[in-house]
N, C-alpha and C. Protein backbone atom coordinates (compact mmCIF):
# COMPACT_ATOMS: atom_id res chain seq x y z
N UNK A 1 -13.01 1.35 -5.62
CA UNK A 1 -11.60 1.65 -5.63
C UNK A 1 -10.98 1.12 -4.33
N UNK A 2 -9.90 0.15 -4.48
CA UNK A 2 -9.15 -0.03 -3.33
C UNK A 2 -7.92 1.05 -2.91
N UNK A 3 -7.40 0.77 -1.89
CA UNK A 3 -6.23 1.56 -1.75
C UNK A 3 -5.40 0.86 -0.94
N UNK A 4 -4.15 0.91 -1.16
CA UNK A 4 -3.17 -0.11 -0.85
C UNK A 4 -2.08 0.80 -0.09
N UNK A 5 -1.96 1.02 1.42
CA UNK A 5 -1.69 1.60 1.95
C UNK A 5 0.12 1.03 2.67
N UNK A 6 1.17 1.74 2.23
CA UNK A 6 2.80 0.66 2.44
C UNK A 6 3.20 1.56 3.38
N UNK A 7 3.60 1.47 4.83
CA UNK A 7 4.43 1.67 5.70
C UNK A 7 5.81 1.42 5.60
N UNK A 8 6.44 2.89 6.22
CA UNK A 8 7.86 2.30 5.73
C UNK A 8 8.77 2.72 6.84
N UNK A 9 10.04 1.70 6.86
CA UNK A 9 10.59 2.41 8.28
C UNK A 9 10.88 4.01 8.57
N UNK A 10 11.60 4.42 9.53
CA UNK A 10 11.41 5.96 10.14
C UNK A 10 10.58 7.13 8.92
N UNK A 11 9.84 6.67 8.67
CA UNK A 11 8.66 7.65 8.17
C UNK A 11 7.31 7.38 8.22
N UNK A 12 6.77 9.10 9.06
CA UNK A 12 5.79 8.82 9.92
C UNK A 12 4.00 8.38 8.69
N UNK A 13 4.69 8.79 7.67
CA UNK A 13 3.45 8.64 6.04
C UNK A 13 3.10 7.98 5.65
N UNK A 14 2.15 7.27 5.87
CA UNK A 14 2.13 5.94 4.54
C UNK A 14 2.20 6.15 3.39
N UNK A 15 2.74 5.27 2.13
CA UNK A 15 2.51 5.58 0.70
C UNK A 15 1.40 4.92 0.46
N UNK A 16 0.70 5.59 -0.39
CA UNK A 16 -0.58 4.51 -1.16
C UNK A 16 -0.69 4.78 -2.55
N UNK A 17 -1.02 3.33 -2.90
CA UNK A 17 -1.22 3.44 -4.44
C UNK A 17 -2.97 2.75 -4.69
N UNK A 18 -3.47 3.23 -5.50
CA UNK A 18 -5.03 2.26 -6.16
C UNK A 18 -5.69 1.72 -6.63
N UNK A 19 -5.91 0.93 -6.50
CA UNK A 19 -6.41 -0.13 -7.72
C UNK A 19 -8.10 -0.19 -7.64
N UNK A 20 -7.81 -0.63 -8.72
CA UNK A 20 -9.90 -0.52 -9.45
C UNK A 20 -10.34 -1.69 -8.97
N UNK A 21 -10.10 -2.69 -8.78
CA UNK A 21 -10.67 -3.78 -8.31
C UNK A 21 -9.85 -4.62 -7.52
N UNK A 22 -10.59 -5.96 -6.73
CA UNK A 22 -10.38 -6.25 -5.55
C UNK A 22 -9.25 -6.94 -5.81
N UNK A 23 -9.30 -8.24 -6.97
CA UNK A 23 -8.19 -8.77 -7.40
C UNK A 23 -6.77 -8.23 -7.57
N UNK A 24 -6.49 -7.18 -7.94
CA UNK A 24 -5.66 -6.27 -8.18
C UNK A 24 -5.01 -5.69 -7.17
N UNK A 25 -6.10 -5.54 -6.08
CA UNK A 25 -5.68 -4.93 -5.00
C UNK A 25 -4.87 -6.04 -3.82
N UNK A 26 -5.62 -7.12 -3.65
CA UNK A 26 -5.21 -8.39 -3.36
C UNK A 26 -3.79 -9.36 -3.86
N UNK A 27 -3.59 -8.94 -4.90
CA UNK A 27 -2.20 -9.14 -5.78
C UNK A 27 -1.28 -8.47 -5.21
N UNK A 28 -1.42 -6.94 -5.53
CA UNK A 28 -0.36 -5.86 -4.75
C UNK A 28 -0.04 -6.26 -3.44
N UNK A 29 -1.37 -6.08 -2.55
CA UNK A 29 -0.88 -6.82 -0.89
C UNK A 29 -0.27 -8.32 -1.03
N UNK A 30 -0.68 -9.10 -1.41
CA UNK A 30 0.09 -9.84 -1.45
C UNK A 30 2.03 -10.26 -1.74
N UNK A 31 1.93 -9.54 -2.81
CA UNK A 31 2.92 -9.18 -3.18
C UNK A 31 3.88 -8.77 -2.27
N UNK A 32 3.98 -7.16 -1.72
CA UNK A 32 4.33 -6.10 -0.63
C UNK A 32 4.14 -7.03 0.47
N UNK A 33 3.42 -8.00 0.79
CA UNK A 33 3.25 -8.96 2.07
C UNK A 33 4.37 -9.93 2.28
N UNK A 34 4.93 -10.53 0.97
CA UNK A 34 5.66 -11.57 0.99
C UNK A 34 7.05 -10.82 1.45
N UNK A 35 7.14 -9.44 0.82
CA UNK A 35 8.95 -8.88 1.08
C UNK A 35 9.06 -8.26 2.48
N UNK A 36 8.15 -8.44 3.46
CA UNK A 36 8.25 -7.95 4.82
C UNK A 36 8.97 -8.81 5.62
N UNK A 37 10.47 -8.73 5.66
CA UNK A 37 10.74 -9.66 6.84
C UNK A 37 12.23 -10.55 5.92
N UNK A 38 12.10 -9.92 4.55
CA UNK A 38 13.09 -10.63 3.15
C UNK A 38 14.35 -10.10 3.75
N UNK A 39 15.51 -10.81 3.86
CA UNK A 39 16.96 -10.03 3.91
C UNK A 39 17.48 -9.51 2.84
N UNK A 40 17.31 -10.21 2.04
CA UNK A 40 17.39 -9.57 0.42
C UNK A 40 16.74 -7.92 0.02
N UNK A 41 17.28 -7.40 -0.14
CA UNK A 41 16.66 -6.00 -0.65
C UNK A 41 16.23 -5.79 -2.10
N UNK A 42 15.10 -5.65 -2.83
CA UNK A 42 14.60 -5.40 -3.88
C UNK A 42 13.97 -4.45 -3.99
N UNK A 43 14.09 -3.67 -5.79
CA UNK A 43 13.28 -2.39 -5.42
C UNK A 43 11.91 -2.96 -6.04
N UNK A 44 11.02 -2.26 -5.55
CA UNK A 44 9.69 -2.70 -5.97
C UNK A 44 9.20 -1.43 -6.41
N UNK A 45 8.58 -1.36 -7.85
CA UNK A 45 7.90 -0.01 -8.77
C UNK A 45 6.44 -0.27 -8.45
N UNK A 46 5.78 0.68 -8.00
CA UNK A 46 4.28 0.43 -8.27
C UNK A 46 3.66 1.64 -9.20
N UNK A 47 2.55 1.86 -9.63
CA UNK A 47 1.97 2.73 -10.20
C UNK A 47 0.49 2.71 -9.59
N UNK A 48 -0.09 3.71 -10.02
CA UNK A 48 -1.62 4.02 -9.26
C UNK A 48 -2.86 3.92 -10.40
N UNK A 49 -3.80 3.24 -10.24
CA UNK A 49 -4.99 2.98 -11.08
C UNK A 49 -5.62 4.16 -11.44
N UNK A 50 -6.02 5.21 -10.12
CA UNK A 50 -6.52 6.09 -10.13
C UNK A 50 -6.17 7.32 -10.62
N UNK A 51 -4.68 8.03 -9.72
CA UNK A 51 -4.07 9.04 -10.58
C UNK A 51 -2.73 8.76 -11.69
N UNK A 52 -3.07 9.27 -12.80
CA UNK A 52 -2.48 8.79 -13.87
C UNK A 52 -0.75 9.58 -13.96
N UNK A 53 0.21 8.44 -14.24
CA UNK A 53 1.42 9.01 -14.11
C UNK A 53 1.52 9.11 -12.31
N UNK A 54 1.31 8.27 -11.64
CA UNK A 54 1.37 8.79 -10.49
C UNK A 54 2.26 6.88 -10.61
N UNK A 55 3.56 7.56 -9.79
CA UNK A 55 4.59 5.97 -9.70
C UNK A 55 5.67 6.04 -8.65
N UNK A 56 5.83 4.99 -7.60
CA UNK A 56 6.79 4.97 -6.58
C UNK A 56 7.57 3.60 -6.68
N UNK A 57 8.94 3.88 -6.36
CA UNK A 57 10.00 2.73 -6.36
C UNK A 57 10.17 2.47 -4.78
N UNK A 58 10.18 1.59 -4.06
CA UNK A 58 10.45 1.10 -2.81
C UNK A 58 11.24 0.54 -2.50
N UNK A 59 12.38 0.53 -2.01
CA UNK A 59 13.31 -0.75 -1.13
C UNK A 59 12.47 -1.87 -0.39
N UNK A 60 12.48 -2.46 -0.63
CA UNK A 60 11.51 -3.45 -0.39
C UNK A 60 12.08 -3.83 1.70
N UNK A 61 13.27 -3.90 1.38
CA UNK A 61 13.99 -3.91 3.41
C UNK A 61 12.81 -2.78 3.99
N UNK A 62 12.67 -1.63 3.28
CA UNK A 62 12.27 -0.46 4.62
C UNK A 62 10.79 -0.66 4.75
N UNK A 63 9.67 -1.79 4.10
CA UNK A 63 8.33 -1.98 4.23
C UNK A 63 8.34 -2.63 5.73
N UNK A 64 7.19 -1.99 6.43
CA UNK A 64 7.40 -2.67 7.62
C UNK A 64 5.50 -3.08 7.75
N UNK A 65 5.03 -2.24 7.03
CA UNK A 65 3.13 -3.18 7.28
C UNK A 65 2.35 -2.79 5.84
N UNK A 66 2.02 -3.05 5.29
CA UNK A 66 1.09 -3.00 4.43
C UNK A 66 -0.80 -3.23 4.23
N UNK A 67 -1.46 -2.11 4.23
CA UNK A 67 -2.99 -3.08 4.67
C UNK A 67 -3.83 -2.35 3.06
N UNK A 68 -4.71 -2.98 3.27
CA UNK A 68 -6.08 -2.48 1.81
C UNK A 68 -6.92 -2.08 2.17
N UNK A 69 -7.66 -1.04 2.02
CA UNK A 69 -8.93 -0.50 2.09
C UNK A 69 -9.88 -0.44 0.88
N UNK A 70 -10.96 -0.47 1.10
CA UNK A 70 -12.03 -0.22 0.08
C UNK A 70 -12.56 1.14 0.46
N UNK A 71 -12.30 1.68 -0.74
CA UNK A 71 -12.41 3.07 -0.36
C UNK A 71 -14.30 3.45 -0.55
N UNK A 72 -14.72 4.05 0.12
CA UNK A 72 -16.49 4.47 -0.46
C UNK A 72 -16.89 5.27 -0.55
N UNK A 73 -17.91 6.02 -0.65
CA UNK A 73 -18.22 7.70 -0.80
C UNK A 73 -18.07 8.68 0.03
N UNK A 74 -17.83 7.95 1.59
CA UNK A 74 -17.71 8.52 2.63
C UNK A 74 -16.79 8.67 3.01
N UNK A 75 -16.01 9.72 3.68
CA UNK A 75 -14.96 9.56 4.16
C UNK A 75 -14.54 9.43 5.58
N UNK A 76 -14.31 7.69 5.95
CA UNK A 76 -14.24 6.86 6.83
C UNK A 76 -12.74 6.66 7.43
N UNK A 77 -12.28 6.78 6.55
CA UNK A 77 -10.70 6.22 6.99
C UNK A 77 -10.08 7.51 7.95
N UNK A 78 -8.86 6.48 9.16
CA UNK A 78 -8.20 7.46 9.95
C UNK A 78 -6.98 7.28 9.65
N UNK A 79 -6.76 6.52 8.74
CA UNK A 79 -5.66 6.36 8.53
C UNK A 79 -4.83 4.46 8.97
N UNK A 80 -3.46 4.54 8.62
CA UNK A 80 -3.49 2.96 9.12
C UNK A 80 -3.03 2.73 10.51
N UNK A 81 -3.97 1.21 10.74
CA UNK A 81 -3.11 0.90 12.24
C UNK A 81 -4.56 1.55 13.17
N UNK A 82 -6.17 2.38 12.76
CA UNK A 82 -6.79 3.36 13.18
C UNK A 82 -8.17 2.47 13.36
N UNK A 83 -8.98 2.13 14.43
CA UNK A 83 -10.26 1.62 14.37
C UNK A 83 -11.08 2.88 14.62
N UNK A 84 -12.57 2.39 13.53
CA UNK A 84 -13.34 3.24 13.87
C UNK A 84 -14.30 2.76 15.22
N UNK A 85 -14.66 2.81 16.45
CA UNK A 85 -15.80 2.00 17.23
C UNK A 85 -16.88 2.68 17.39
């Protein structure tokens, strides 16, 4: 399971949505990658692989970083922007 983690301006939360595989997940970032920095404002809908009925609309202006994780059995992550050393 990936997880696709969207930063957004003055809020301290990331949103995340999930995808089942890498391609998928790679699409989304990509995607959310290209509208960082757009003057144009678009809303962007995503939905989540994992929890069902789970769906967010975005202004695409207020994305300010977007990253992917592979999520694993462990629980590793600190969150984004966070190294583990």
């Amino acid at each position: 399971m990936f997880t696709i983690e969207i930063t957004l301006k003055s809020n301290p939360l990331a949103l995340s949505v999930q995808r089942q595989d890498a391609a998928a997940a790679e699409a989304t970032y990509q995607q959310l990658a290209a509208l960082i920095g757009q003057p144009s404002c678009q809303v962007v809908h995503l939905t989540c692989d994992k929890v069902e009925g789970k769906k967010v609309a975005i202004a695409s202006t207020e994305i300010t970083a977007v990253q992917v994780l592979e999520k694993s059995g462990a629980a590793t992550s600190m969150g984004a922007g966070f190294l583990r050393g």
